[in-house]
C-alpha atoms as a PDB file:
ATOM      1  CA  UNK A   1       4.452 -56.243 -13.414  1.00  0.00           C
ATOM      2  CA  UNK A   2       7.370 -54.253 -11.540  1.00  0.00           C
ATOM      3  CA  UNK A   3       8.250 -52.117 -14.205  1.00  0.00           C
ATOM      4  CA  UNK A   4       3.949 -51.462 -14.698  1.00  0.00           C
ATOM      5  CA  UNK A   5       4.144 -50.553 -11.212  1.00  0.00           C
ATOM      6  CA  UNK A   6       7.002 -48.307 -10.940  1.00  0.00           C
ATOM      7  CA  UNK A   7       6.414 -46.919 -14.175  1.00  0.00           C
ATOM      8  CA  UNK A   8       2.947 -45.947 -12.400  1.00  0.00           C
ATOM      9  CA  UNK A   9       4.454 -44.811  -9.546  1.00  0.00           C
ATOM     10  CA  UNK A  10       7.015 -42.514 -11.246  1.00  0.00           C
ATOM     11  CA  UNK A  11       4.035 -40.855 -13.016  1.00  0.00           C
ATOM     12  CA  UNK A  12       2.570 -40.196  -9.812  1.00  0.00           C
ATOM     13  CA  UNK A  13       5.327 -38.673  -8.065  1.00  0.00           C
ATOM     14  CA  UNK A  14       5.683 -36.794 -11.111  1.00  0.00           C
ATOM     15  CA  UNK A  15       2.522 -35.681 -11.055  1.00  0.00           C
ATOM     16  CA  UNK A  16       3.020 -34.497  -7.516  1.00  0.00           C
ATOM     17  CA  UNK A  17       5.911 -32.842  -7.995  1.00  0.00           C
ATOM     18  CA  UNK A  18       4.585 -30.920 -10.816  1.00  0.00           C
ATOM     19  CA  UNK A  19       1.475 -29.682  -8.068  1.00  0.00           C
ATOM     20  CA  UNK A  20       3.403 -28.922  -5.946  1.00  0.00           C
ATOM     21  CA  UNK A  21       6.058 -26.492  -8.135  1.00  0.00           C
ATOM     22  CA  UNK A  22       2.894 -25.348 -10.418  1.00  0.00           C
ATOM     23  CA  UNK A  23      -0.521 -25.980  -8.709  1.00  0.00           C
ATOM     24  CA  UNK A  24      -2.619 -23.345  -7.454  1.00  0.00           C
ATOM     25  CA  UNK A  25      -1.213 -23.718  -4.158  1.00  0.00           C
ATOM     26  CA  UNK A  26       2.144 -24.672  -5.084  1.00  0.00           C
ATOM     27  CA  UNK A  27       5.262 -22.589  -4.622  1.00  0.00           C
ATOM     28  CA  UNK A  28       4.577 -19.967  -7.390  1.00  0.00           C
ATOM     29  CA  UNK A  29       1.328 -19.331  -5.649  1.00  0.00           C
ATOM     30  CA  UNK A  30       3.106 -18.647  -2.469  1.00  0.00           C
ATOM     31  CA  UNK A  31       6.011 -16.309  -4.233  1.00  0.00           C
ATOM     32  CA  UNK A  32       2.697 -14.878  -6.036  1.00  0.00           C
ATOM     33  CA  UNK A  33       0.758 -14.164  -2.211  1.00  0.00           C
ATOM     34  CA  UNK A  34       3.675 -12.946  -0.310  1.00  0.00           C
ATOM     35  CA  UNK A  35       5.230 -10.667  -2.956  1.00  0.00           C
ATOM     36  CA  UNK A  36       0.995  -9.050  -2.776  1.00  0.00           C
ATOM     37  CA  UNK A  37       1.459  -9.335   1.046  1.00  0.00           C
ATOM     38  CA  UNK A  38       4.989  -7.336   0.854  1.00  0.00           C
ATOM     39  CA  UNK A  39       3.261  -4.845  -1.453  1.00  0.00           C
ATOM     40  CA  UNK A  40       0.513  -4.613   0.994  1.00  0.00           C
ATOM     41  CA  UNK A  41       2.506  -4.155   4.454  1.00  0.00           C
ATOM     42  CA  UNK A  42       4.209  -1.387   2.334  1.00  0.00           C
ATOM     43  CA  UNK A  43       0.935   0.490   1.870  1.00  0.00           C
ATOM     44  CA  UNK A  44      -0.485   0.404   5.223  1.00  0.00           C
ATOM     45  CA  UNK A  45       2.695   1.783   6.526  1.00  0.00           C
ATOM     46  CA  UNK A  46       2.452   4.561   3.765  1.00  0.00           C
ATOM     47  CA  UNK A  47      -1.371   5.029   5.281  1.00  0.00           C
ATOM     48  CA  UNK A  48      -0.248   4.841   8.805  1.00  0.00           C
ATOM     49  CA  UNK A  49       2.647   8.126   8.322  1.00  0.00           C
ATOM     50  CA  UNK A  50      -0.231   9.464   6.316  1.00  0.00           C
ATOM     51  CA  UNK A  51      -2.765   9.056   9.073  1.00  0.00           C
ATOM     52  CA  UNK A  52      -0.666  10.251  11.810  1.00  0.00           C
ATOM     53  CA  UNK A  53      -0.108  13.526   9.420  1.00  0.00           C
ATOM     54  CA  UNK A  54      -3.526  13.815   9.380  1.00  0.00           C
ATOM     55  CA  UNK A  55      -4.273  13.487  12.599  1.00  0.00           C
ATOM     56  CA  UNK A  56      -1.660  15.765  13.733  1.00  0.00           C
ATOM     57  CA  UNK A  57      -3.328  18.194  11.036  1.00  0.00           C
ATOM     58  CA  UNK A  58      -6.218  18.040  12.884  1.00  0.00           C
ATOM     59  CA  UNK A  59      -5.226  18.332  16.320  1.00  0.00           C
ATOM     60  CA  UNK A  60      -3.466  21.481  15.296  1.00  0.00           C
ATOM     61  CA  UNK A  61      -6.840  22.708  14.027  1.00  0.00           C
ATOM     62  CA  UNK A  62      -8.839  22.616  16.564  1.00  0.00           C
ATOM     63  CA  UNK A  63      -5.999  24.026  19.507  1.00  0.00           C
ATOM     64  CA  UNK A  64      -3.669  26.367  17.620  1.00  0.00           C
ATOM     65  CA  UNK A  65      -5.326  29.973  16.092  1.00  0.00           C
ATOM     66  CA  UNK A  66      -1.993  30.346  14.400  1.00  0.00           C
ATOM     67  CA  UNK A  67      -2.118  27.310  12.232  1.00  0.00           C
ATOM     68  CA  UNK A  68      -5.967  27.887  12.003  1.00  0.00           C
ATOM     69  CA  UNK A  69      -4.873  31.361  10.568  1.00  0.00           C
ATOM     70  CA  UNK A  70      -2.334  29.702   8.483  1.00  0.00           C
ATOM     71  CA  UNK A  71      -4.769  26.911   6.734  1.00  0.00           C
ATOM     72  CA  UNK A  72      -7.091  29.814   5.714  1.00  0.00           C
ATOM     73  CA  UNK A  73      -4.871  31.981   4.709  1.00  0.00           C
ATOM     74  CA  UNK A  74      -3.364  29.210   2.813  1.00  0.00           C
ATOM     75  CA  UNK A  75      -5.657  27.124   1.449  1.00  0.00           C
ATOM     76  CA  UNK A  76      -8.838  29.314   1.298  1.00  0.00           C
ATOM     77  CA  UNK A  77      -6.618  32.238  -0.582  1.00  0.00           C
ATOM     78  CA  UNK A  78      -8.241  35.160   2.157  1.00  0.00           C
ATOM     79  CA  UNK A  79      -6.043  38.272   3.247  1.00  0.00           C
ATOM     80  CA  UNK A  80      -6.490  40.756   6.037  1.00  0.00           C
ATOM     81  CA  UNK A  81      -8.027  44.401   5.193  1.00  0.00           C
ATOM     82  CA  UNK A  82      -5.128  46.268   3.409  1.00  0.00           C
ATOM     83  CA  UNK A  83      -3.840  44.040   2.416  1.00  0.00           C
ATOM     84  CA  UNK A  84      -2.864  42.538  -2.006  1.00  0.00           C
ATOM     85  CA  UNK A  85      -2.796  38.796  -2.622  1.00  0.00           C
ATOM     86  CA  UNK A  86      -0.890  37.710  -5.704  1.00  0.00           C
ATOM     87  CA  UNK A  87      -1.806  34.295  -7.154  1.00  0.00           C
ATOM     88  CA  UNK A  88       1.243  33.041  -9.556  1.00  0.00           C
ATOM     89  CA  UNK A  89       0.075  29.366 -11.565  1.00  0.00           C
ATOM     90  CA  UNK A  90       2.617  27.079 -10.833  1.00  0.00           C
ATOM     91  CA  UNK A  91       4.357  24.711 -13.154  1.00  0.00           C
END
Protein backbone atom coordinates (compact mmCIF):
# COMPACT_ATOMS: atom_id res chain seq x y z
CA UNK A 1 0.00 0.00 0.00
CA UNK A 2 3.12 2.44 0.58
CA UNK A 3 4.77 1.79 -2.47
CA UNK A 4 0.85 2.26 -4.35
CA UNK A 5 0.91 5.44 -2.64
CA UNK A 6 4.19 6.86 -3.32
CA UNK A 7 4.31 5.43 -6.58
CA UNK A 8 1.03 7.72 -6.98
CA UNK A 9 2.47 10.45 -5.51
CA UNK A 10 5.69 10.47 -7.60
CA UNK A 11 3.42 10.53 -10.70
CA UNK A 12 1.85 13.49 -9.42
CA UNK A 13 4.70 15.53 -8.64
CA UNK A 14 5.83 14.48 -11.89
CA UNK A 15 3.06 15.56 -13.44
CA UNK A 16 3.47 18.93 -11.81
CA UNK A 17 6.72 19.40 -12.56
CA UNK A 18 6.22 18.70 -16.12
CA UNK A 19 3.25 21.85 -15.97
CA UNK A 20 5.08 23.75 -14.61
CA UNK A 21 8.47 23.49 -17.10
CA UNK A 22 5.94 22.84 -20.22
CA UNK A 23 2.32 24.01 -19.51
CA UNK A 24 0.84 26.89 -21.07
CA UNK A 25 1.76 28.96 -18.27
CA UNK A 26 4.85 27.32 -17.36
CA UNK A 27 8.32 28.76 -17.73
CA UNK A 28 8.60 28.50 -21.58
CA UNK A 29 5.46 30.52 -21.71
CA UNK A 30 7.01 33.17 -19.64
CA UNK A 31 10.58 33.14 -21.71
CA UNK A 32 7.93 33.06 -24.76
CA UNK A 33 5.85 36.55 -23.23
CA UNK A 34 8.77 38.50 -22.09
CA UNK A 35 11.11 37.90 -25.05
CA UNK A 36 7.42 39.50 -27.15
CA UNK A 37 7.40 42.11 -24.30
CA UNK A 38 11.32 42.96 -24.94
CA UNK A 39 10.52 43.06 -28.67
CA UNK A 40 7.68 45.28 -27.91
CA UNK A 41 9.36 47.97 -25.44
CA UNK A 42 11.91 48.07 -28.36
CA UNK A 43 9.28 49.28 -30.83
CA UNK A 44 7.55 51.84 -28.91
CA UNK A 45 10.82 53.43 -28.21
CA UNK A 46 11.57 53.24 -32.06
CA UNK A 47 7.85 55.04 -32.36
CA UNK A 48 8.52 57.42 -29.61
CA UNK A 49 12.18 58.97 -31.51
CA UNK A 50 9.95 58.64 -34.51
CA UNK A 51 7.13 60.65 -33.05
CA UNK A 52 9.17 63.28 -31.55
CA UNK A 53 10.77 63.62 -35.30
CA UNK A 54 7.56 64.10 -36.40
CA UNK A 55 6.43 66.35 -34.23
CA UNK A 56 9.40 68.46 -34.42
CA UNK A 57 8.68 68.22 -38.34
CA UNK A 58 5.67 69.76 -37.75
CA UNK A 59 6.34 72.41 -35.43
CA UNK A 60 8.93 73.57 -37.88
CA UNK A 61 6.12 73.76 -40.44
CA UNK A 62 3.92 75.77 -39.21
CA UNK A 63 6.70 78.63 -37.54
CA UNK A 64 9.73 78.56 -39.84
CA UNK A 65 9.19 79.97 -43.82
CA UNK A 66 12.67 78.64 -44.35
CA UNK A 67 12.01 75.03 -43.68
CA UNK A 68 8.47 75.61 -45.22
CA UNK A 69 10.54 76.74 -48.34
CA UNK A 70 12.79 73.85 -47.90
CA UNK A 71 9.92 70.93 -47.71
CA UNK A 72 8.52 72.31 -51.02
CA UNK A 73 11.30 72.80 -52.65
CA UNK A 74 12.25 69.41 -51.56
CA UNK A 75 9.66 67.23 -51.58
CA UNK A 76 7.17 68.86 -54.03
CA UNK A 77 10.23 69.20 -56.77
CA UNK A 78 9.12 73.32 -57.44
CA UNK A 79 11.90 75.99 -58.35
CA UNK A 80 11.81 79.75 -58.38
CA UNK A 81 11.33 81.68 -61.90
CA UNK A 82 14.77 81.32 -63.66
CA UNK A 83 15.56 78.99 -62.41
CA UNK A 84 16.57 74.61 -64.03
CA UNK A 85 15.76 71.67 -61.78
CA UNK A 86 17.64 68.48 -62.56
CA UNK A 87 16.05 65.23 -61.35
CA UNK A 88 18.92 62.33 -61.27
CA UNK A 89 17.08 58.51 -60.31
CA UNK A 90 18.88 57.30 -57.56
CA UNK A 91 20.20 53.84 -56.98
Amino acid sequence: MKRVISGLLLIVIIYFAWLTWFGSRGSQALKIVESEIDRLSEHSLELKVENRHLSDKIRLLQSDSCYQEFVVRRELHMIRDNEILFLFEGR
